[in-house]
Every structure is written in C-alpha cells, then in structure tokens.
C-alpha atoms as a PDB file:
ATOM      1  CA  UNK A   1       0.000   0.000   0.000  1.00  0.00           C
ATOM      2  CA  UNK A   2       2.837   2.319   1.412  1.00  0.00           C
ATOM      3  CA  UNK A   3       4.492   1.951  -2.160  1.00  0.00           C
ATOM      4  CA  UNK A   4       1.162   2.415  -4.364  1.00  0.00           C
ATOM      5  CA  UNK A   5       0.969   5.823  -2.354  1.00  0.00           C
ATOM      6  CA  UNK A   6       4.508   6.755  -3.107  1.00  0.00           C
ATOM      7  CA  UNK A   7       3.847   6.210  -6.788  1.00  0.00           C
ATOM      8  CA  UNK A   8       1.165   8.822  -6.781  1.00  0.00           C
ATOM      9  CA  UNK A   9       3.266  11.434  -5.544  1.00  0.00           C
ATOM     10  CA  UNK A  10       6.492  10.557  -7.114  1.00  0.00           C
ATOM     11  CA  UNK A  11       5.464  12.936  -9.864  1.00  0.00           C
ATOM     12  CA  UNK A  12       4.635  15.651  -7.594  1.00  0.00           C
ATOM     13  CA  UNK A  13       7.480  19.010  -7.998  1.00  0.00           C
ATOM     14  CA  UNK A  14       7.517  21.765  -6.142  1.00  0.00           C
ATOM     15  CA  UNK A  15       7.665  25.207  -7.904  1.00  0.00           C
ATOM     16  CA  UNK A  16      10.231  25.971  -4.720  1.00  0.00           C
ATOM     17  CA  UNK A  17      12.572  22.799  -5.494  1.00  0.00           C
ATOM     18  CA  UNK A  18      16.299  23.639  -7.175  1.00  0.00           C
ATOM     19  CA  UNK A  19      16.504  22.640 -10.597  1.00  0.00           C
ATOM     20  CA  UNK A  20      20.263  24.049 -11.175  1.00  0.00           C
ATOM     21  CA  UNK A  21      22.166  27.000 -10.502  1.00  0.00           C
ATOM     22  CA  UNK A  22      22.565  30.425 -12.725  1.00  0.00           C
ATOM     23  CA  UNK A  23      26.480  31.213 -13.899  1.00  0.00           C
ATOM     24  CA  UNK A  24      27.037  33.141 -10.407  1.00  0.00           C
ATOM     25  CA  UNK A  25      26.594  29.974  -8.815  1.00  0.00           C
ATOM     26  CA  UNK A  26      22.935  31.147  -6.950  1.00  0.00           C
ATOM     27  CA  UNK A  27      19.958  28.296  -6.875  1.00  0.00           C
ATOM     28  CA  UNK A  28      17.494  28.733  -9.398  1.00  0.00           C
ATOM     29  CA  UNK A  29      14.125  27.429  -8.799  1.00  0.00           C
ATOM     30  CA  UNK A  30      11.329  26.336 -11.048  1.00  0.00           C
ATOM     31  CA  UNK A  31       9.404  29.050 -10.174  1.00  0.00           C
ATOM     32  CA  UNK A  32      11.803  31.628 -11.256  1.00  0.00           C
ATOM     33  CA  UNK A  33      11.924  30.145 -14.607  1.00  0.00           C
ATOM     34  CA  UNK A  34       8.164  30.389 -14.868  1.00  0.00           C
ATOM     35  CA  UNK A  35       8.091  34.327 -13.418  1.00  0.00           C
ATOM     36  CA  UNK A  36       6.770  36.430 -15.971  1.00  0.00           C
ATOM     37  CA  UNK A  37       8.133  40.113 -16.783  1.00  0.00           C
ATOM     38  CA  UNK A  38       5.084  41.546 -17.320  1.00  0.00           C
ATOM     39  CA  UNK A  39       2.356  42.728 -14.701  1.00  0.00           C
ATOM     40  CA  UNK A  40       0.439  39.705 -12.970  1.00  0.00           C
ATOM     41  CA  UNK A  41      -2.445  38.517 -14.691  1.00  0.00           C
ATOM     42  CA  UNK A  42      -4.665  39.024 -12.014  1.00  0.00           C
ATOM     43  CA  UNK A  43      -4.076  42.959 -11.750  1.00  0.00           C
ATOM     44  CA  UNK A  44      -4.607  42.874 -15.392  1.00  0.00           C
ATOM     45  CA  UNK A  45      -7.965  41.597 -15.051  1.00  0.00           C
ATOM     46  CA  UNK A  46      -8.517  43.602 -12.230  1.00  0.00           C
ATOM     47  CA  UNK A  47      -7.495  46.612 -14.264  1.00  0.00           C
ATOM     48  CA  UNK A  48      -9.743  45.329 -17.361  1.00  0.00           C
ATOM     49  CA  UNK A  49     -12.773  45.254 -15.445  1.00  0.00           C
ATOM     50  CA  UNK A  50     -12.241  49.090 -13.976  1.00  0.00           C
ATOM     51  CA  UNK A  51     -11.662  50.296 -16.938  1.00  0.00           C
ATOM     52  CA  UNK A  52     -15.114  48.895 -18.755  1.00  0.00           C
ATOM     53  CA  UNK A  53     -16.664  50.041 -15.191  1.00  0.00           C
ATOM     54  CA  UNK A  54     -15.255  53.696 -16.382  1.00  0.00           C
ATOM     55  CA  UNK A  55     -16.520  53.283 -19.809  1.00  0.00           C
ATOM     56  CA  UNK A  56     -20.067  52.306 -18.505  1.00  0.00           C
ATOM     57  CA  UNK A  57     -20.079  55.737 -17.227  1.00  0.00           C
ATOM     58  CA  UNK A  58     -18.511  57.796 -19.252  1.00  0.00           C
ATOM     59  CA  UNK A  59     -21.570  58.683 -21.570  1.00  0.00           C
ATOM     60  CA  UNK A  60     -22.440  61.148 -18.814  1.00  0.00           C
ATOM     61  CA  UNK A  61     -19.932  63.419 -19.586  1.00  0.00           C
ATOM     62  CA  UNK A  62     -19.785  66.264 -22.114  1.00  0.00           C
ATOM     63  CA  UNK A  63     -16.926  65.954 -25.657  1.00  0.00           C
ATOM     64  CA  UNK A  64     -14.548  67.651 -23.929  1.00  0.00           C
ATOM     65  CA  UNK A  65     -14.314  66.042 -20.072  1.00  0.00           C
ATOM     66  CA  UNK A  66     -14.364  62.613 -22.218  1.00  0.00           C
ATOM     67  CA  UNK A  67     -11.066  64.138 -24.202  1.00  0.00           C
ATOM     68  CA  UNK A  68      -9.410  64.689 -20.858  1.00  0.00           C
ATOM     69  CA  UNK A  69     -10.595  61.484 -18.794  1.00  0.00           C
ATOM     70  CA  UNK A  70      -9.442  58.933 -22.226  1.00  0.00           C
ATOM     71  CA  UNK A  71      -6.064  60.745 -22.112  1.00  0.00           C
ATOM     72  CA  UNK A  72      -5.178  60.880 -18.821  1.00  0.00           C
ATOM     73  CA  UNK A  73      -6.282  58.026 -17.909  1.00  0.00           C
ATOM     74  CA  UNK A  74      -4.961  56.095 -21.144  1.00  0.00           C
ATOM     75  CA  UNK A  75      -8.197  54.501 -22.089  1.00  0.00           C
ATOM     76  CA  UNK A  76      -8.919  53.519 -25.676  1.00  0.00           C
ATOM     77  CA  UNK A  77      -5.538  51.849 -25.640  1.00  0.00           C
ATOM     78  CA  UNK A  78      -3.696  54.940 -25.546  1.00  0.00           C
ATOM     79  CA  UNK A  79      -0.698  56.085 -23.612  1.00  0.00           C
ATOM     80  CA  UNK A  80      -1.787  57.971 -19.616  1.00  0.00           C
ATOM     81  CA  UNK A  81      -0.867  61.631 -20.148  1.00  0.00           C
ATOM     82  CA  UNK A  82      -0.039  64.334 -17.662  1.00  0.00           C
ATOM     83  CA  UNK A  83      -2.410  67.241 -16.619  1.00  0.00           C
ATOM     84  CA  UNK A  84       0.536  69.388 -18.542  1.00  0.00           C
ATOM     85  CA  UNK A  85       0.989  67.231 -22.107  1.00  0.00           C
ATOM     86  CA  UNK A  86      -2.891  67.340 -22.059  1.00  0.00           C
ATOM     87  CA  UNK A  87      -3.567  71.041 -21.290  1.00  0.00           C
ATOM     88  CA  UNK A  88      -0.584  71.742 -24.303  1.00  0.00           C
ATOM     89  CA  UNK A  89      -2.688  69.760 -26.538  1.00  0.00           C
ATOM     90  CA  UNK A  90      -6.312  71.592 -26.089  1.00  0.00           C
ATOM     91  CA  UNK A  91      -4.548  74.988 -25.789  1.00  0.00           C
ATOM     92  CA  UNK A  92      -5.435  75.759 -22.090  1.00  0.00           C
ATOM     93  CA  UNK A  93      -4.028  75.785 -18.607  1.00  0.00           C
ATOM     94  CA  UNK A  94      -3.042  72.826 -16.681  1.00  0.00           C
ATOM     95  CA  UNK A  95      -5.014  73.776 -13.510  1.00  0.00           C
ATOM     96  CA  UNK A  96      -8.083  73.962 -16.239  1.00  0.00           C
ATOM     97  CA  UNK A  97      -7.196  70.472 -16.958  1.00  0.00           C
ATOM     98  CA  UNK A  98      -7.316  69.517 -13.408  1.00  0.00           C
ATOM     99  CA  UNK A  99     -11.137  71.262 -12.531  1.00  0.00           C
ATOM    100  CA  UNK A 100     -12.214  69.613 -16.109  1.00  0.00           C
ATOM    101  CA  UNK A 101     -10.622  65.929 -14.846  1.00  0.00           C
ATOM    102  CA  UNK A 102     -11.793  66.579 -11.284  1.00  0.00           C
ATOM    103  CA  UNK A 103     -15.373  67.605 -11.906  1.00  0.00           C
ATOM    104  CA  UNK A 104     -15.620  64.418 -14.474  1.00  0.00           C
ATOM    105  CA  UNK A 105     -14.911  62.505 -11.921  1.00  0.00           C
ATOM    106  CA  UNK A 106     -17.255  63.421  -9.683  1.00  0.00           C
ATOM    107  CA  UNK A 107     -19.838  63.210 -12.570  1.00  0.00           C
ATOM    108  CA  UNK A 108     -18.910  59.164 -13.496  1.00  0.00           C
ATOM    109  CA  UNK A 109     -18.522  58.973  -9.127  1.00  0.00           C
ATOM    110  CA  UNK A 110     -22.192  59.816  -8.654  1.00  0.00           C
ATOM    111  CA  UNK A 111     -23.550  58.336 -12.028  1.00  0.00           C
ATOM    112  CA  UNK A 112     -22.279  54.864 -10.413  1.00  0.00           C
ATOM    113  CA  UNK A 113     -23.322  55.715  -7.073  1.00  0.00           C
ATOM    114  CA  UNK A 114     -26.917  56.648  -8.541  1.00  0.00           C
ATOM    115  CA  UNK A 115     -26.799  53.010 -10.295  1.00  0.00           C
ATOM    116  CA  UNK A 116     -25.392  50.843  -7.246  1.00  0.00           C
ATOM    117  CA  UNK A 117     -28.324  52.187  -4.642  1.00  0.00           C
ATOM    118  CA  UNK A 118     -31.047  51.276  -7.324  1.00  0.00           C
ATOM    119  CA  UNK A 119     -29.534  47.890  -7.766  1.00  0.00           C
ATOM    120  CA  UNK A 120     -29.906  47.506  -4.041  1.00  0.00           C
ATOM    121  CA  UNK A 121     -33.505  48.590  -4.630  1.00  0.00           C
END
C-alpha cells in the first residue's frame, strides 16, 4: 500500500525545489523560470474590469471632459498623459485640466453611485 501511495506522488514538484544554478553559482528554482516580466495577470484583469466600469459611465460626460478622462487616464488603448501634455494639446491651462478631470470625476462617481443604490432597490 505504502508503495502504491509513493507512486502517486512521485510525480509531484515543487515550484520551490532547485533545478540548477545560474552562472554566479545562486539556486534557481522552477518558479523563477516560470516568473513572468510583465504585470500579474490578475491585476490585469482587475485593471480590465475598472476600466469597462469607467466606460459604462462615461456617456455622462460632455466631448470635452471625455477628451481629458481617455487621455489621462490612457483609455482607448492609448498612452496615460499628464495634466501638462494634455492642457498643451487643447490649448489651455493645466489647472483647467485639473477642474475639467476633477469635476468628471465626480460626474462618473455619482452616475455609479446613482446606479449601485437602485440595484440595491
């Protein structure tokens, strides 16, 4: 019995166990083989879902708050832009940028405060 067991779990490797050593000489492990460079998968889904939360909302706002939220924020795909490289591009001050972001904001905040209490309903 004891050896039918052992059989089972024979195949069994830990993602902690040594598999070699690197050319300083330092233990490797399986599971820094299997690491990945990029972000972690679940703060990409995380960060998928907020974003289509944001653009459930974001029909609330007027053209030019929706300019400033999808390019600061980097939605659509695009790059995040400062307050500054977005005020350069519209032709007005950054502290304009930053009432325009902040009141939009506030205007997606309540739209999806609205929505949650008459789910609750």
């Amino acid at each position: 019995m004891h050896l039918r067991s052992l059989k089972k779990t024979k195949k069994d490797v830990s993602l902690h166990e040594p598999i070699g050593q690197d050319r300083d000489g330092n233990e490797i492990s399986l599971i820094d083989v299997l690491k990945s460079e990029g972000e972690d998968v679940a703060d990409e889904i995380q960060l998928n879902m907020e974003i289509e939360q944001v653009r459930k909302y974001i029909d609330v706002l007027d053209d030019r708050e929706k300019e400033v939220i999808v390019s600061r924020f980097g939605l659509n795909l695009q790059k995040e832009k400062t307050q500054r490289e977005i005020a350069k591009e519209l032709g007005i001050s950054r502290s304009y940028v930053s009432r325009i972001e902040k009141r939009a904001l506030m205007k997606i905040f309540h739209e999806f405060y609205r929505n949650e209490k008459e789910k609750k309903r």
